[in-house]
N, C-alpha and C. Protein backbone atom coordinates (compact mmCIF):
# COMPACT_ATOMS: atom_id res chain seq x y z
N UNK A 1 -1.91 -13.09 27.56
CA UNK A 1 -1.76 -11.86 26.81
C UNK A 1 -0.28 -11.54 26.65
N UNK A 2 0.10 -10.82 25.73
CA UNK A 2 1.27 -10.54 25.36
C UNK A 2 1.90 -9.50 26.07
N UNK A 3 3.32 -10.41 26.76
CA UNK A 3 3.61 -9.12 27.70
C UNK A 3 4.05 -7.37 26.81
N UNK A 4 4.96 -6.43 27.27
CA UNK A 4 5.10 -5.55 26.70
C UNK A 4 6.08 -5.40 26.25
N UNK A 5 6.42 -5.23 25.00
CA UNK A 5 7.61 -5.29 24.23
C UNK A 5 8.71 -3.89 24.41
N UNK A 6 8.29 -2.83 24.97
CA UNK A 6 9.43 -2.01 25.03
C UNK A 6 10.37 -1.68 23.89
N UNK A 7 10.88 -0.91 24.24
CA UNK A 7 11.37 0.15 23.36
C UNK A 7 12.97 -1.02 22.51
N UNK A 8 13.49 -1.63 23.55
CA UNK A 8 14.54 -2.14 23.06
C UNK A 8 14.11 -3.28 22.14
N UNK A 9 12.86 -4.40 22.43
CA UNK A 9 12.75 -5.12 21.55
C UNK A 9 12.22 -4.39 20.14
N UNK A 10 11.82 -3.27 20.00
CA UNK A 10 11.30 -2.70 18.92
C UNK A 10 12.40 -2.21 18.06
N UNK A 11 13.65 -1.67 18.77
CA UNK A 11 14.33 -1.39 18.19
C UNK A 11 15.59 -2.64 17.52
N UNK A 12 15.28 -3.56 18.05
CA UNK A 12 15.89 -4.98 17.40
C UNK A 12 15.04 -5.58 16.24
N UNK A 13 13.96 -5.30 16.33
CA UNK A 13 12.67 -5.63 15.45
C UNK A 13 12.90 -5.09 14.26
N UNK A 14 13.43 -3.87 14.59
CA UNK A 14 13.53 -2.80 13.09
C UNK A 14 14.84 -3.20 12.53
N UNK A 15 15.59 -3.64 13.19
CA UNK A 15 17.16 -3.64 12.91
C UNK A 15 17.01 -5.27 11.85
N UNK A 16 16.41 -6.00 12.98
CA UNK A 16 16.10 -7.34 11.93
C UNK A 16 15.94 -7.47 10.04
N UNK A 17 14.56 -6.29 10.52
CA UNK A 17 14.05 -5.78 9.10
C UNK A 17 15.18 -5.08 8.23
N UNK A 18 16.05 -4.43 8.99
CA UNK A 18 16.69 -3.11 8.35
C UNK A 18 16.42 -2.02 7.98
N UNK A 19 15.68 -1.52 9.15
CA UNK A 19 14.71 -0.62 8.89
C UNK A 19 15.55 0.66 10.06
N UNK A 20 15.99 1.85 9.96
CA UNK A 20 16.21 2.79 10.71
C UNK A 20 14.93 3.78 11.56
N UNK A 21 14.77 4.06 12.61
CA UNK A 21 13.73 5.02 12.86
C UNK A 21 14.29 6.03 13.30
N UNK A 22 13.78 7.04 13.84
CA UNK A 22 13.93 8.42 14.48
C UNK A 22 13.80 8.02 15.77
N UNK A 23 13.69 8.47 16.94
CA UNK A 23 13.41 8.24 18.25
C UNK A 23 11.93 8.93 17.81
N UNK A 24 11.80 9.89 17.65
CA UNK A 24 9.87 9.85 17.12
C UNK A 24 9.42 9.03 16.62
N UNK A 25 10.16 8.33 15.70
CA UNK A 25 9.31 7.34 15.11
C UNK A 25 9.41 6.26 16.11
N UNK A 26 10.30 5.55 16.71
CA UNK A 26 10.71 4.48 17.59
C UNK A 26 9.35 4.46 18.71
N UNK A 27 8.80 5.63 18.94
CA UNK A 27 7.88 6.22 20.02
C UNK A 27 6.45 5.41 19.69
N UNK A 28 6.54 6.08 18.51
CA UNK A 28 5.06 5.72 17.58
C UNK A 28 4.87 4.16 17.08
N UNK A 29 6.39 3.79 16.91
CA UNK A 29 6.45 2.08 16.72
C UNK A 29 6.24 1.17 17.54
N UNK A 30 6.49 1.42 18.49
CA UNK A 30 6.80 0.67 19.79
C UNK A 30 5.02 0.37 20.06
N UNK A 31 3.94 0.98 20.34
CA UNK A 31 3.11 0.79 20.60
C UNK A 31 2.36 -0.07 19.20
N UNK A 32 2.78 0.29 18.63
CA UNK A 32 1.73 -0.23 17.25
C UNK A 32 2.20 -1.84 17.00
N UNK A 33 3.68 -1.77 17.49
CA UNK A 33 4.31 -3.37 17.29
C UNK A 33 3.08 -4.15 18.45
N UNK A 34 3.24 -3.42 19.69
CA UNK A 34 2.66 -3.92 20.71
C UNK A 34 1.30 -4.59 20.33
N UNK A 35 0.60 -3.62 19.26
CA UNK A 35 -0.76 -3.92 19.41
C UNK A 35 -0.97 -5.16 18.09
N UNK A 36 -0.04 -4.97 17.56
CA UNK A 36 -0.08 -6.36 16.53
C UNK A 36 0.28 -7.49 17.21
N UNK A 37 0.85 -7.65 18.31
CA UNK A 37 1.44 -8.82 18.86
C UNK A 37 0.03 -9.25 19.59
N UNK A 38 -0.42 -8.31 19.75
CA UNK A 38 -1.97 -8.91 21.02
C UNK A 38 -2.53 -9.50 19.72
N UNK A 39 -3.18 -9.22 18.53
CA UNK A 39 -3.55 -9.73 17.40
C UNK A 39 -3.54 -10.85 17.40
N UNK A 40 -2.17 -11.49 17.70
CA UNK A 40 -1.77 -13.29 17.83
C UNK A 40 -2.20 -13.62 18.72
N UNK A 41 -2.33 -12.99 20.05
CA UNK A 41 -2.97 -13.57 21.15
C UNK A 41 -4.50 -13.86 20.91
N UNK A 42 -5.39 -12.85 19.92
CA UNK A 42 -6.79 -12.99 20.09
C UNK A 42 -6.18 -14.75 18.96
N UNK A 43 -5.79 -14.67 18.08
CA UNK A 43 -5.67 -15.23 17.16
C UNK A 43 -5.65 -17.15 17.88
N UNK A 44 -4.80 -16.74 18.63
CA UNK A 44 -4.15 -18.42 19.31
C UNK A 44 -5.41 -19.05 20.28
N UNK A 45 -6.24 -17.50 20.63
CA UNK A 45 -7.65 -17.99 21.85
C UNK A 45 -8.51 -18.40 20.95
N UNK A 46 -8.86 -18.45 19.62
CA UNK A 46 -9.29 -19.13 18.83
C UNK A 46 -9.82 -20.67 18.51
N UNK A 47 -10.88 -20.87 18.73
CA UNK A 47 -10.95 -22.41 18.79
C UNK A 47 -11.21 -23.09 17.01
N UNK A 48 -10.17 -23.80 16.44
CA UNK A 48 -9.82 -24.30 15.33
C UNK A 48 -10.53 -25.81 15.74
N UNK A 49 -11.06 -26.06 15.94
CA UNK A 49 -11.24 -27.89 16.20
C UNK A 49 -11.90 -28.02 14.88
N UNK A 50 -11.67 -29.02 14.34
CA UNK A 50 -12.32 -29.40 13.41
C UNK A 50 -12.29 -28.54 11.74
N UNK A 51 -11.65 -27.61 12.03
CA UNK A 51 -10.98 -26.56 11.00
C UNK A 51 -9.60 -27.56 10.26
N UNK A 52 -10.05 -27.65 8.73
CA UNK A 52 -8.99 -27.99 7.80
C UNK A 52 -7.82 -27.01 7.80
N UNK A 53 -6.83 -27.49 7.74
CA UNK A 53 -5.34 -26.33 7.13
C UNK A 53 -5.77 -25.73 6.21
N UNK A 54 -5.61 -24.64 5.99
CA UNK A 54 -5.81 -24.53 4.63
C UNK A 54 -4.00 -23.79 4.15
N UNK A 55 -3.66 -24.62 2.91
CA UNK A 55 -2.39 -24.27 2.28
C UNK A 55 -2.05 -22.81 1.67
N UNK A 56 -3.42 -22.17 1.01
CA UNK A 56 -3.02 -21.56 0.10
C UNK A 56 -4.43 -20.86 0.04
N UNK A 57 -3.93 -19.61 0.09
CA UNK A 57 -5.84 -18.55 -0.14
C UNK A 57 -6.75 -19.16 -1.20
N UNK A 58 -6.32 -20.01 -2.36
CA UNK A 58 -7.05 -20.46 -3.08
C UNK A 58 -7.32 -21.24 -3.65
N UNK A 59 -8.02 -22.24 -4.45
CA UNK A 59 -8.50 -23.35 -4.57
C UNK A 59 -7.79 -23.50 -5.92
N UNK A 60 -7.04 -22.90 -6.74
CA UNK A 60 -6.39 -22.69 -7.71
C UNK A 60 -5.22 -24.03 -7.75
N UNK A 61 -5.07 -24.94 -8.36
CA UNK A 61 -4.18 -26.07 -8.43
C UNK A 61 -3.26 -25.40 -9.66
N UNK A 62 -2.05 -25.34 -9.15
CA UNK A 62 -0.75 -24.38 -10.01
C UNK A 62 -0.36 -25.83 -11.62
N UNK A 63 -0.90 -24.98 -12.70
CA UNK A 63 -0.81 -25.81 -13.87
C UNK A 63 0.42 -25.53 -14.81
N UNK A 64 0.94 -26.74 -14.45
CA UNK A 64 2.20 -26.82 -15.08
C UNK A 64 2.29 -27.33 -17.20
N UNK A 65 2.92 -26.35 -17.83
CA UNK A 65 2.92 -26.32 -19.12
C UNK A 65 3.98 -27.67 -19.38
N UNK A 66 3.70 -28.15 -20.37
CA UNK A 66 4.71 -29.27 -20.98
C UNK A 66 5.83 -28.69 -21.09
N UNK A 67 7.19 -29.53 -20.88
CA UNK A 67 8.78 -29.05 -21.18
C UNK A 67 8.86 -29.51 -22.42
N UNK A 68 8.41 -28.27 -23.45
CA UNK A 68 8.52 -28.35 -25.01
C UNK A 68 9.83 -27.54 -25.90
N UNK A 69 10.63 -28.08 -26.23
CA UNK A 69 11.51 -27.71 -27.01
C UNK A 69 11.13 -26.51 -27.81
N UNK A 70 11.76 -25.07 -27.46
CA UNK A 70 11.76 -24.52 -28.49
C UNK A 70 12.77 -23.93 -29.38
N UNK A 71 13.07 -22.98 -30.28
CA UNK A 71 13.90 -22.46 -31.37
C UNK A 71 14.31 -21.57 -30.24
N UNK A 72 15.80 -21.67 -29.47
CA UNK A 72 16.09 -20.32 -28.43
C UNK A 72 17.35 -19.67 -28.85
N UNK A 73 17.81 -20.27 -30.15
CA UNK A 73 19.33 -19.63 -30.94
C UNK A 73 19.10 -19.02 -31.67
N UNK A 74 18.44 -17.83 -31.79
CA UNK A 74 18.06 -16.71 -32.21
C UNK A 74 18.85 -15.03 -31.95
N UNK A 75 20.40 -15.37 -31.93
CA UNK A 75 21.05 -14.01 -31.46
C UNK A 75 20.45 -13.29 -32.60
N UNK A 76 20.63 -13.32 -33.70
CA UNK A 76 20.24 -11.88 -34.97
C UNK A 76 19.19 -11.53 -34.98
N UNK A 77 18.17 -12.53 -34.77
CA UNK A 77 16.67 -12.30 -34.56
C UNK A 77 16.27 -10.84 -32.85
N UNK A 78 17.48 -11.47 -32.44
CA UNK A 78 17.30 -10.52 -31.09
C UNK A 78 17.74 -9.06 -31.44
N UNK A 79 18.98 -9.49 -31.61
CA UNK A 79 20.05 -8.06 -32.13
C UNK A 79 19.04 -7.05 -33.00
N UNK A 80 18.14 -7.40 -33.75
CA UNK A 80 17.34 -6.63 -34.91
C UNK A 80 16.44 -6.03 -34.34
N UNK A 81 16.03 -6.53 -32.92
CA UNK A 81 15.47 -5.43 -32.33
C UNK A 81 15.60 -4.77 -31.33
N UNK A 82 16.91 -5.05 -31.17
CA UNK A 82 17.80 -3.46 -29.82
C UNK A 82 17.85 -2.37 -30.76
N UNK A 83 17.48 -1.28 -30.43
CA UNK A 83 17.68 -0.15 -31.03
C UNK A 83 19.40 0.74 -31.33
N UNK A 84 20.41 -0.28 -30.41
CA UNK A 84 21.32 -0.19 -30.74
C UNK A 84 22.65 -1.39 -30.49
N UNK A 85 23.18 -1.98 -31.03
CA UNK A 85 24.55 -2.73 -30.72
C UNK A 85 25.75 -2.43 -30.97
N UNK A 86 26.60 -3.69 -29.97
CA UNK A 86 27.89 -3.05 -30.24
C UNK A 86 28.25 -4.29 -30.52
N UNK A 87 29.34 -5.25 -31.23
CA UNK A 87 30.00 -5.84 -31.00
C UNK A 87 29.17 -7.57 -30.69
N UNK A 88 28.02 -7.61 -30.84
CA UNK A 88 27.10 -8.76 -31.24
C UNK A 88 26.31 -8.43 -29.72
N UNK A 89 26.49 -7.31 -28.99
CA UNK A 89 25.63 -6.75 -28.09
C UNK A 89 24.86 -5.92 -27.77
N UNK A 90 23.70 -6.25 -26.94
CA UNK A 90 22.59 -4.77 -26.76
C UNK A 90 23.54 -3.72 -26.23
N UNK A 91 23.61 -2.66 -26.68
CA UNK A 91 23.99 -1.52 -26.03
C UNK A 91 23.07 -0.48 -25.55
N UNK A 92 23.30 -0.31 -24.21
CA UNK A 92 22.57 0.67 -23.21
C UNK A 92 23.23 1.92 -22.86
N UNK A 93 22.52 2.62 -22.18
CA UNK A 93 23.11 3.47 -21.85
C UNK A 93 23.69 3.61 -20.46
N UNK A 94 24.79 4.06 -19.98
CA UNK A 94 25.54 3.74 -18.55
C UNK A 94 24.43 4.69 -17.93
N UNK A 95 24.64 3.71 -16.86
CA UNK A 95 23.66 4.06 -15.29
C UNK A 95 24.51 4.60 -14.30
N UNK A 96 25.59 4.47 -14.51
CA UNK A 96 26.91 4.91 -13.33
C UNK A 96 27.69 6.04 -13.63
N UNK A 97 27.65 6.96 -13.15
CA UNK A 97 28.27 8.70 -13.46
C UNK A 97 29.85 8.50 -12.49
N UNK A 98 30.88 7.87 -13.32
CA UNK A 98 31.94 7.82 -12.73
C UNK A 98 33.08 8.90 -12.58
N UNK A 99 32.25 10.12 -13.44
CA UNK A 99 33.19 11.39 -13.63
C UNK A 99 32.92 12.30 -12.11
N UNK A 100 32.08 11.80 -11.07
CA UNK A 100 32.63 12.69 -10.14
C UNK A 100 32.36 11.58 -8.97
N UNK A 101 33.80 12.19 -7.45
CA UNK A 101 33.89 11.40 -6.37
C UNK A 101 33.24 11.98 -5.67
């Protein structure tokens, strides 16, 4: 069984992630990490004998399209439908408010 993870490995756990907590929250984490780790333990007491790998949730074989040449020099064709350009470019509107520090 999985020994007890304590407060300090939980709080390295989160840091890994990049995740900040509260010391309330750290409280409430700490046990819940705990109880996912026993999870692996029921998981590993598990008897697999004779059990295939399985790769991938589904039986789905990933179908690859032909590498077909197409028409991709189309700047004016593009440009005609930005609602605005500048200078043979889409123009947007700024996302960055540099008028205050």
């Amino acid at each position: 069984m999985a020994e007890k993870l304590g407060r300090k490995a939980a709080e390295h756990v989160a840091e890994l992630a990049k995740l900040s907590f509260t010391d309330a929250e750290l409280d409430q984490f700490v046990p819940q990490l705990e109880a996912t780790m026993h999870l692996f333990d029921d998981l590993q007491q598990m008897d697999t004998t004779g059990v295939t790998p399985m790769y991938s949730p589904t039986q789905e074989i990933s179908v690859m399209r032909e590498d077909v040449a197409v028409a991709s020099n189309q700047r004016d064709a593009l440009l005609a439908n930005a609602p605005e350009t500048e200078q043979g470019l889409i123009k947007v509107p700024a996302i960055i408010d540099e008028s205050e520090d």
